[in-house]
Protein backbone atom coordinates (compact mmCIF):
# COMPACT_ATOMS: atom_id res chain seq x y z
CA UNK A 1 66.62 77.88 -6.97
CA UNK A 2 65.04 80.31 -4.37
CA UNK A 3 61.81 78.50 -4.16
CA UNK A 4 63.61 75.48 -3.54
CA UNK A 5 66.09 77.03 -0.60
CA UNK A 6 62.84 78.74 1.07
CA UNK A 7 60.43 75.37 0.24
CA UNK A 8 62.46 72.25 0.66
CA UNK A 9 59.80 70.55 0.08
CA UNK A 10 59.64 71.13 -3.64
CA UNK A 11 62.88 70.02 -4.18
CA UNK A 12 62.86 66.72 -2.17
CA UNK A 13 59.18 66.50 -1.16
CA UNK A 14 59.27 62.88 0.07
CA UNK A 15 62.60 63.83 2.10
CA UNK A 16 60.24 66.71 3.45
CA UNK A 17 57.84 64.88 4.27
CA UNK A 18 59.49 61.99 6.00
CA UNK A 19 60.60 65.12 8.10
CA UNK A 20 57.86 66.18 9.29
CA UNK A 21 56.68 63.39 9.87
CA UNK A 22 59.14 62.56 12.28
CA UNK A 23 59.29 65.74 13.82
CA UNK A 24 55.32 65.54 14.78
CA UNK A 25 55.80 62.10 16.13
CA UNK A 26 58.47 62.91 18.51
CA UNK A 27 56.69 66.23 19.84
CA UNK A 28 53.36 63.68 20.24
CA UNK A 29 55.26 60.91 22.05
CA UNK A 30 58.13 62.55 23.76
CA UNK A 31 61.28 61.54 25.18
CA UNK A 32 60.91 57.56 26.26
CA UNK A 33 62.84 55.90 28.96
CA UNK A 34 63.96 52.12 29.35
CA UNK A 35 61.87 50.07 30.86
CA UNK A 36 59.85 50.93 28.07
CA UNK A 37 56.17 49.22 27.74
CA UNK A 38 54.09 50.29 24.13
CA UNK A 39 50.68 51.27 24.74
CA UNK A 40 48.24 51.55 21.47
CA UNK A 41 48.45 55.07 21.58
CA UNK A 42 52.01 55.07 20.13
CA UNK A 43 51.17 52.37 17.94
CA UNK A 44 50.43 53.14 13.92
CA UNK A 45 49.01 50.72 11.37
CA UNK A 46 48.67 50.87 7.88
CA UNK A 47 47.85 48.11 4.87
CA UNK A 48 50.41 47.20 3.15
CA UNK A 49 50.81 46.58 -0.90
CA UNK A 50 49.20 43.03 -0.36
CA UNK A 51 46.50 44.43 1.42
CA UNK A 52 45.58 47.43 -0.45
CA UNK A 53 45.29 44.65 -3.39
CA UNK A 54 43.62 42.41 -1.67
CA UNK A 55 40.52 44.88 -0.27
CA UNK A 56 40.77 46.14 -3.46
CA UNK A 57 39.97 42.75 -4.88
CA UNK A 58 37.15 41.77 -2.05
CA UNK A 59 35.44 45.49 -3.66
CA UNK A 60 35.41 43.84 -6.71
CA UNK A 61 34.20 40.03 -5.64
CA UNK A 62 31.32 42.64 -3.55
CA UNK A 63 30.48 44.74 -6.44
CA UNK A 64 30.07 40.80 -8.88
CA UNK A 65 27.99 39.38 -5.95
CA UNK A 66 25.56 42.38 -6.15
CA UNK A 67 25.66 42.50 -9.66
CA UNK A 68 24.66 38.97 -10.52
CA UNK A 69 23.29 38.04 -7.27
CA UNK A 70 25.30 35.32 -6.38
CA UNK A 71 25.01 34.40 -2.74
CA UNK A 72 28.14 32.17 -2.35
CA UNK A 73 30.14 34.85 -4.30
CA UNK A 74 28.74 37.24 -1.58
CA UNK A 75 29.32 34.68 1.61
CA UNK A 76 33.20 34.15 0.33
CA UNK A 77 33.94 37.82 0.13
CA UNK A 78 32.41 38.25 3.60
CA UNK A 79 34.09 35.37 4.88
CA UNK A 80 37.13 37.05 3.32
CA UNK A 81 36.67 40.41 4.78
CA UNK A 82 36.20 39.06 8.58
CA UNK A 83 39.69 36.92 7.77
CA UNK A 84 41.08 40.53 6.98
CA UNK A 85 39.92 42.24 10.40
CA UNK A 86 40.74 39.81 12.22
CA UNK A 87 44.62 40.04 10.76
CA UNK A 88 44.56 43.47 10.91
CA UNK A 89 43.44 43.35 15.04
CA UNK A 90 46.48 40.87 15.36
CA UNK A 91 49.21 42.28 13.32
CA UNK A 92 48.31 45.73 16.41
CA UNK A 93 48.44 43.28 18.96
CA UNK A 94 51.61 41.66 17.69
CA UNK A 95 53.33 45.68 19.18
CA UNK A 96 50.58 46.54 21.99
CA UNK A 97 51.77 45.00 25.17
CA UNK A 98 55.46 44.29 23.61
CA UNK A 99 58.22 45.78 26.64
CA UNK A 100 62.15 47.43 25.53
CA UNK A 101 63.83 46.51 29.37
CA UNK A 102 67.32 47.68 28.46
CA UNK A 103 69.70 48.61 26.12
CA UNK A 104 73.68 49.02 25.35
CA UNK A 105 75.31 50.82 22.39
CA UNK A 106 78.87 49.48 21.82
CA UNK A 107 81.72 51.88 20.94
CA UNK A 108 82.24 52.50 17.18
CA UNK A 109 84.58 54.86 14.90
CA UNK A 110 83.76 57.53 13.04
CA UNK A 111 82.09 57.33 9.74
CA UNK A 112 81.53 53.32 10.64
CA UNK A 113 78.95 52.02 11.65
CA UNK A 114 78.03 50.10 15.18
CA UNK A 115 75.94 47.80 16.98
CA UNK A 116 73.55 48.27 19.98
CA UNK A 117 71.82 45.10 21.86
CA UNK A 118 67.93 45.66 22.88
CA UNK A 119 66.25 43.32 25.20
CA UNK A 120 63.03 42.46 24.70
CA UNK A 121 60.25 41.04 26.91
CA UNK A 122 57.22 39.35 25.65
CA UNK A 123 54.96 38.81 28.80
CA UNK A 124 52.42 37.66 26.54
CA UNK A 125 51.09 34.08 26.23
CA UNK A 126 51.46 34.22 22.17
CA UNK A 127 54.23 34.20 19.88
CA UNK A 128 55.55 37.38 18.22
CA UNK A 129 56.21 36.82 15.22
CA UNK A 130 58.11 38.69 12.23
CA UNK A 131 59.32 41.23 13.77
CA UNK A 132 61.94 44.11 12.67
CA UNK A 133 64.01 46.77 13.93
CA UNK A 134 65.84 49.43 12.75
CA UNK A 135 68.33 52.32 13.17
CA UNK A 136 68.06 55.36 10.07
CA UNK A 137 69.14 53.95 7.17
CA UNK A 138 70.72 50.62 8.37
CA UNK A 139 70.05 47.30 7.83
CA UNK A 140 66.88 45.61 9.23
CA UNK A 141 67.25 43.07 11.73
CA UNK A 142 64.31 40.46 12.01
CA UNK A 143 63.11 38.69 14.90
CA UNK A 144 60.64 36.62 17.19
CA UNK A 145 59.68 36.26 20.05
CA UNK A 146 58.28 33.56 21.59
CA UNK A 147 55.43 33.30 24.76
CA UNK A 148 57.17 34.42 27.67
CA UNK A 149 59.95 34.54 26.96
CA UNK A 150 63.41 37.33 26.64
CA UNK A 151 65.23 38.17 24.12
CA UNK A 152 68.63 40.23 23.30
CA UNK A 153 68.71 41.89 19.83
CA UNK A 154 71.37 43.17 18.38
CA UNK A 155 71.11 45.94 15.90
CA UNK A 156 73.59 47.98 13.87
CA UNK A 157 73.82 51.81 14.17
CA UNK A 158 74.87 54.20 11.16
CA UNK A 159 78.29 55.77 11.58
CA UNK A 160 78.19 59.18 13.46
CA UNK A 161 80.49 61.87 14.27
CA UNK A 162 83.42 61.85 16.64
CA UNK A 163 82.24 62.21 20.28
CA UNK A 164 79.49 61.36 22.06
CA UNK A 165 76.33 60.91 20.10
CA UNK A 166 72.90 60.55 20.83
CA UNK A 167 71.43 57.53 18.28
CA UNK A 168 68.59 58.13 15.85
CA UNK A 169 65.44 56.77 16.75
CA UNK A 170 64.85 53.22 16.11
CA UNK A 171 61.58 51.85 13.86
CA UNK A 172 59.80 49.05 15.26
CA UNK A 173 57.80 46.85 12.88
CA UNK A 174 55.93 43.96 12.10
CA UNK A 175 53.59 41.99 8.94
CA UNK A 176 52.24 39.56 10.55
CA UNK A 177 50.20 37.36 10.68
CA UNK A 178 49.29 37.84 6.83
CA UNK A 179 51.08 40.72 5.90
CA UNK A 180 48.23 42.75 4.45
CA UNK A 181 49.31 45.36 7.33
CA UNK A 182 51.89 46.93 8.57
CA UNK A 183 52.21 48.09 12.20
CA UNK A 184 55.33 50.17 13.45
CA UNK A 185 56.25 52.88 16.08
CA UNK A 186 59.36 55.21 16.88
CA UNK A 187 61.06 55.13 19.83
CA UNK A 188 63.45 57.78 20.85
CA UNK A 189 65.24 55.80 23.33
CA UNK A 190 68.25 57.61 25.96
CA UNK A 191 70.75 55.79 24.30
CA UNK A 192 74.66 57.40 22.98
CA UNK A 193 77.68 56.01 20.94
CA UNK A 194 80.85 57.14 21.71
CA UNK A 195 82.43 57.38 18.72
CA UNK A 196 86.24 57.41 18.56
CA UNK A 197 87.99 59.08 15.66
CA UNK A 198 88.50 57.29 12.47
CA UNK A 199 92.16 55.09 12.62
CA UNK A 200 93.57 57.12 9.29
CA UNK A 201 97.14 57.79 9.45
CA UNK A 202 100.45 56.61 6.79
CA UNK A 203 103.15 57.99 9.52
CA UNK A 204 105.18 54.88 11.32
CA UNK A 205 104.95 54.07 14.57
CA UNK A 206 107.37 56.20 17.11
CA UNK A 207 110.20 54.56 18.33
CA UNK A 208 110.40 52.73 21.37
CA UNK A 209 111.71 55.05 24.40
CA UNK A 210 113.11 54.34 27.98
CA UNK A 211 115.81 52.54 29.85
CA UNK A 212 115.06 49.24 28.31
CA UNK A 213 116.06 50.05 24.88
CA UNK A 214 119.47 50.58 26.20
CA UNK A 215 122.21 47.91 25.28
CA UNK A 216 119.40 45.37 23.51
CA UNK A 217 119.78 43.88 20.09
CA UNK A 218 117.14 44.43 18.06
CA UNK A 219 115.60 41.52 16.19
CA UNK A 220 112.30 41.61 15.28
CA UNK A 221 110.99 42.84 11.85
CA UNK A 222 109.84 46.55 12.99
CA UNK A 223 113.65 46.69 14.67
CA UNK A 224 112.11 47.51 17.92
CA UNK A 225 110.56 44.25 19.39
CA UNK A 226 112.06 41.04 20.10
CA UNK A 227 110.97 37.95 19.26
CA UNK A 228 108.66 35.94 21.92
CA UNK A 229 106.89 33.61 20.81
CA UNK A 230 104.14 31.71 18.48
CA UNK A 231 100.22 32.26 19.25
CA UNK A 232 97.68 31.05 17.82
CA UNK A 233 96.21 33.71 14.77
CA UNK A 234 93.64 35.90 15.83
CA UNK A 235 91.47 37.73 13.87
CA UNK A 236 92.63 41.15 12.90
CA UNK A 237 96.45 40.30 12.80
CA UNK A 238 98.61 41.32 10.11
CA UNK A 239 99.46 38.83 7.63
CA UNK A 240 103.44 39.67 7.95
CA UNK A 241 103.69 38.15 11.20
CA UNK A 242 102.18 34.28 10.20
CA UNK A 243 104.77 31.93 10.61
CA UNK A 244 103.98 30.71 6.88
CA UNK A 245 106.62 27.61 6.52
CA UNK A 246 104.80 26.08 10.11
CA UNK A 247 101.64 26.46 8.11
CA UNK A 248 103.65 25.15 5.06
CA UNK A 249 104.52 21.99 6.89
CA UNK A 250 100.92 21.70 7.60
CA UNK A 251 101.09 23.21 11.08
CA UNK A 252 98.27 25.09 12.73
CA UNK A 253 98.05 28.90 11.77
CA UNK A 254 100.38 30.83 14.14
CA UNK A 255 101.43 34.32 14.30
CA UNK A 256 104.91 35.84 16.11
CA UNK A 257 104.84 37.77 18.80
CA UNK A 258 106.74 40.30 19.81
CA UNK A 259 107.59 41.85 23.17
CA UNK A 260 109.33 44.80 23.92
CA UNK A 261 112.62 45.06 25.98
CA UNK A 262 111.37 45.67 30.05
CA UNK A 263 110.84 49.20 30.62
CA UNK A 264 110.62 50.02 27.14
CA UNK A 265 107.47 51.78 25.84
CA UNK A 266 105.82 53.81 22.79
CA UNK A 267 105.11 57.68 23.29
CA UNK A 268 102.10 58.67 21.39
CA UNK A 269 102.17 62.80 21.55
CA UNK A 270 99.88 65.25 20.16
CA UNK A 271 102.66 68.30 19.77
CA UNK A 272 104.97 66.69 17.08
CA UNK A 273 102.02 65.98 14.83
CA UNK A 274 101.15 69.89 14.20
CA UNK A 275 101.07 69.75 10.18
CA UNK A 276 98.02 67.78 10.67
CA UNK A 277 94.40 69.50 11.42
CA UNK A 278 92.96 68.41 14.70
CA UNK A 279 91.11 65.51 13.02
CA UNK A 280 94.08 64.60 11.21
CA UNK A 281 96.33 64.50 14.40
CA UNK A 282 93.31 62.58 16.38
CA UNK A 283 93.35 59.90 13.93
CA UNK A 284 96.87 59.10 13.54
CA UNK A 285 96.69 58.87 17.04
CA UNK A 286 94.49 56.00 16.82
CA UNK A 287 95.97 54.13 14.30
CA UNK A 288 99.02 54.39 16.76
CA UNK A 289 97.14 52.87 19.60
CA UNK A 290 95.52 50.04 17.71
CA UNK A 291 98.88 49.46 15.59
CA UNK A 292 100.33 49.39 19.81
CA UNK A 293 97.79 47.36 20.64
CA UNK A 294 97.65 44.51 18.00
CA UNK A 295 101.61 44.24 18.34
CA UNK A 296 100.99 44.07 22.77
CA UNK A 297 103.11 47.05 23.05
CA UNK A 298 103.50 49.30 26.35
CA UNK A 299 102.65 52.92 25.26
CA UNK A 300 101.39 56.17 26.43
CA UNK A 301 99.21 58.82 25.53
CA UNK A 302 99.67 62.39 25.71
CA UNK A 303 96.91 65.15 24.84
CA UNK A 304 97.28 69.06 26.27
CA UNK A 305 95.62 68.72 29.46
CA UNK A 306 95.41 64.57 29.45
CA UNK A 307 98.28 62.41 29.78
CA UNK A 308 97.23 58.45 29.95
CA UNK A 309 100.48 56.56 31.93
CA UNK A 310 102.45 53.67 30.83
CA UNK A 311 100.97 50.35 29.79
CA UNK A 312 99.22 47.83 27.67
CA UNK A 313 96.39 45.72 27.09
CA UNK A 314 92.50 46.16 26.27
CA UNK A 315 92.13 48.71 28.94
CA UNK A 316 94.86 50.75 27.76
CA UNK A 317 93.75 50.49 24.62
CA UNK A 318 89.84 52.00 25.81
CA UNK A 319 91.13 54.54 27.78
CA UNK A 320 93.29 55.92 24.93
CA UNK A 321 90.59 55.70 22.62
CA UNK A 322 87.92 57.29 24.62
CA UNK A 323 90.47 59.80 25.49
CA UNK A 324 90.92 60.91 21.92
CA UNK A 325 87.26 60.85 21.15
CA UNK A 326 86.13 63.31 24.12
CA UNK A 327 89.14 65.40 22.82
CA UNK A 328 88.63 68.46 24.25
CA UNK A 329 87.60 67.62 27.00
């Protein structure tokens, strides 16, 4: 158990080594910066399963040609062999040359994973083909690109911690043309998520507050809204508030909405929630706004030393949220 605390890499060796790996390739290369053009320096190549069998194979074919003497056996594994260089000098090229313009990392919550979009350039007069990208242990996203030509690729991010988070470095890979190698780099792009904290939270919504909730009836289902009308269903509404007997009658899918009384508004506070742990609180919090902001509610947010005013809408909704993510501030 010692020798495996002092020398991780008996435990977990390929872990270890992956590692190191890494670490040696980002003290060789550095920090990069968008526009971002890959030279051959930065550019590794290795054969693949295929390919190991297949030279493997052409040693064989070599070692039967010399053996029996058999000219055409000799002329097909050379033939062979210059097929294999040649693939090997394109699957390099198919990186070399290749240029990262920009790049955008949308918003994401904690412990989910995002997306970012990459644009690529191919200045080149050839196609690109079978290319990959990914970011740690996500899924890979396959592309091409054609001769001149730009392309945005969007690529999904693991889920990080609350705050703002630099990304892991992203692999960049490619097959072709025969996929008997393999070419990749690393890049260790500028790029952060802002991660807001995870929407986990049971507690109900707090009632609505100010002078419009004075001397109004109140009829929808939370008993807090009234009744406006039916809009068309939008992903990521509730299933409570389809108007099911429209549907019934072979109407289009249409959800209620609710509007609350004019001056009337939500106040989401930090103090009352102080059973909770910081984390805890945080999250409720932003259950509350996106629970405000799927119903269209007015609301406001108040943090010790932050207080976001009065109102409603997507930009409500991102100020809140980055708000509780940058909590402190």
């Amino acid at each position: 158990m010692r020798s495996s605390t002092r020398f991780p890499f008996l435990s977990d060796p390929r872990a270890a080594g992956a590692r190191a790996l890494a670490t040696w390739a980002r003290k060789r290369q550095g920090e990069d910066a968008l526009p971002l053009l890959l030279r051959p320096r930065r550019v590794y190549i290795l054969p693949t399963r295929s390919g190991v069998a297949a030279g493997s194979l052409l040693f064989v074919m070599l070692l039967a040609g010399l053996n029996y003497n058999n000219s055409l056996a000799l002329l097909l594994c050379f033939m062979l062999s210059g097929v294999a260089i040649v693939s090997m000098y394109e699957c390099h090229r198919m990186l070399v040359g290749l240029k990262i313009e920009a790049g955008h990392v949308e918003p994401s919550f904690a412990g989910r994973g995002g997306e970012l979009t990459l644009q690529f350039a191919n200045d080149d007069s050839r196609t690109r083909a079978r290319l990959a990208v990914r970011c740690g242990p996500c899924a890979v996203t396959r592309f091409a690109l054609p001769p001149a030509a730009v392309q945005v690729v969007r690529v999904c991010y693991p889920g990080l911690t609350r705050g703002r988070t630099r990304l892991p470095r992203l692999e960049l890979s490619s097959d072709a043309p025969l996929g008997l190698f393999r070419v990749w780099c690393w890049l260790h792009l500028p790029l952060e998520a802002l991660v807001y904290p995870a929407p986990v939270g049971q507690r109900p919504l707090p009632p609505m507050s100010g002078p419009g909730r004075s001397g109004r009836q109140r009829t929808s289902q939370s008993g807090e809204e009234d009744w406006a009308w039916l809009r068309p269903f939008r992903e990521g509404d509730t299933p409570r508030n389809v108007a099911w007997k429209a549907y019934a009658r072979g109407g289009p899918l249409l959800v209620s909405h609710y509007e609350a009384p004019c001056g009337a508004h939500r106040l989401l506070d930090f103090e009352p929630l102080q059973d909770l742990s910081l984390e805890q609180r945080l999250s409720q919090l932003t259950q509350w706004v996106l629970d405000c902001e799927q119903r269209g509610a007015s609301y406001r947010l108040v943090l010790p030393g932050r207080k976001v005013p009065q109102r409603a809408g997507a930009a409500q909704r991102r100020v809140c949220l980055e708000a509780l993510a940058l909590y402190p501030p």
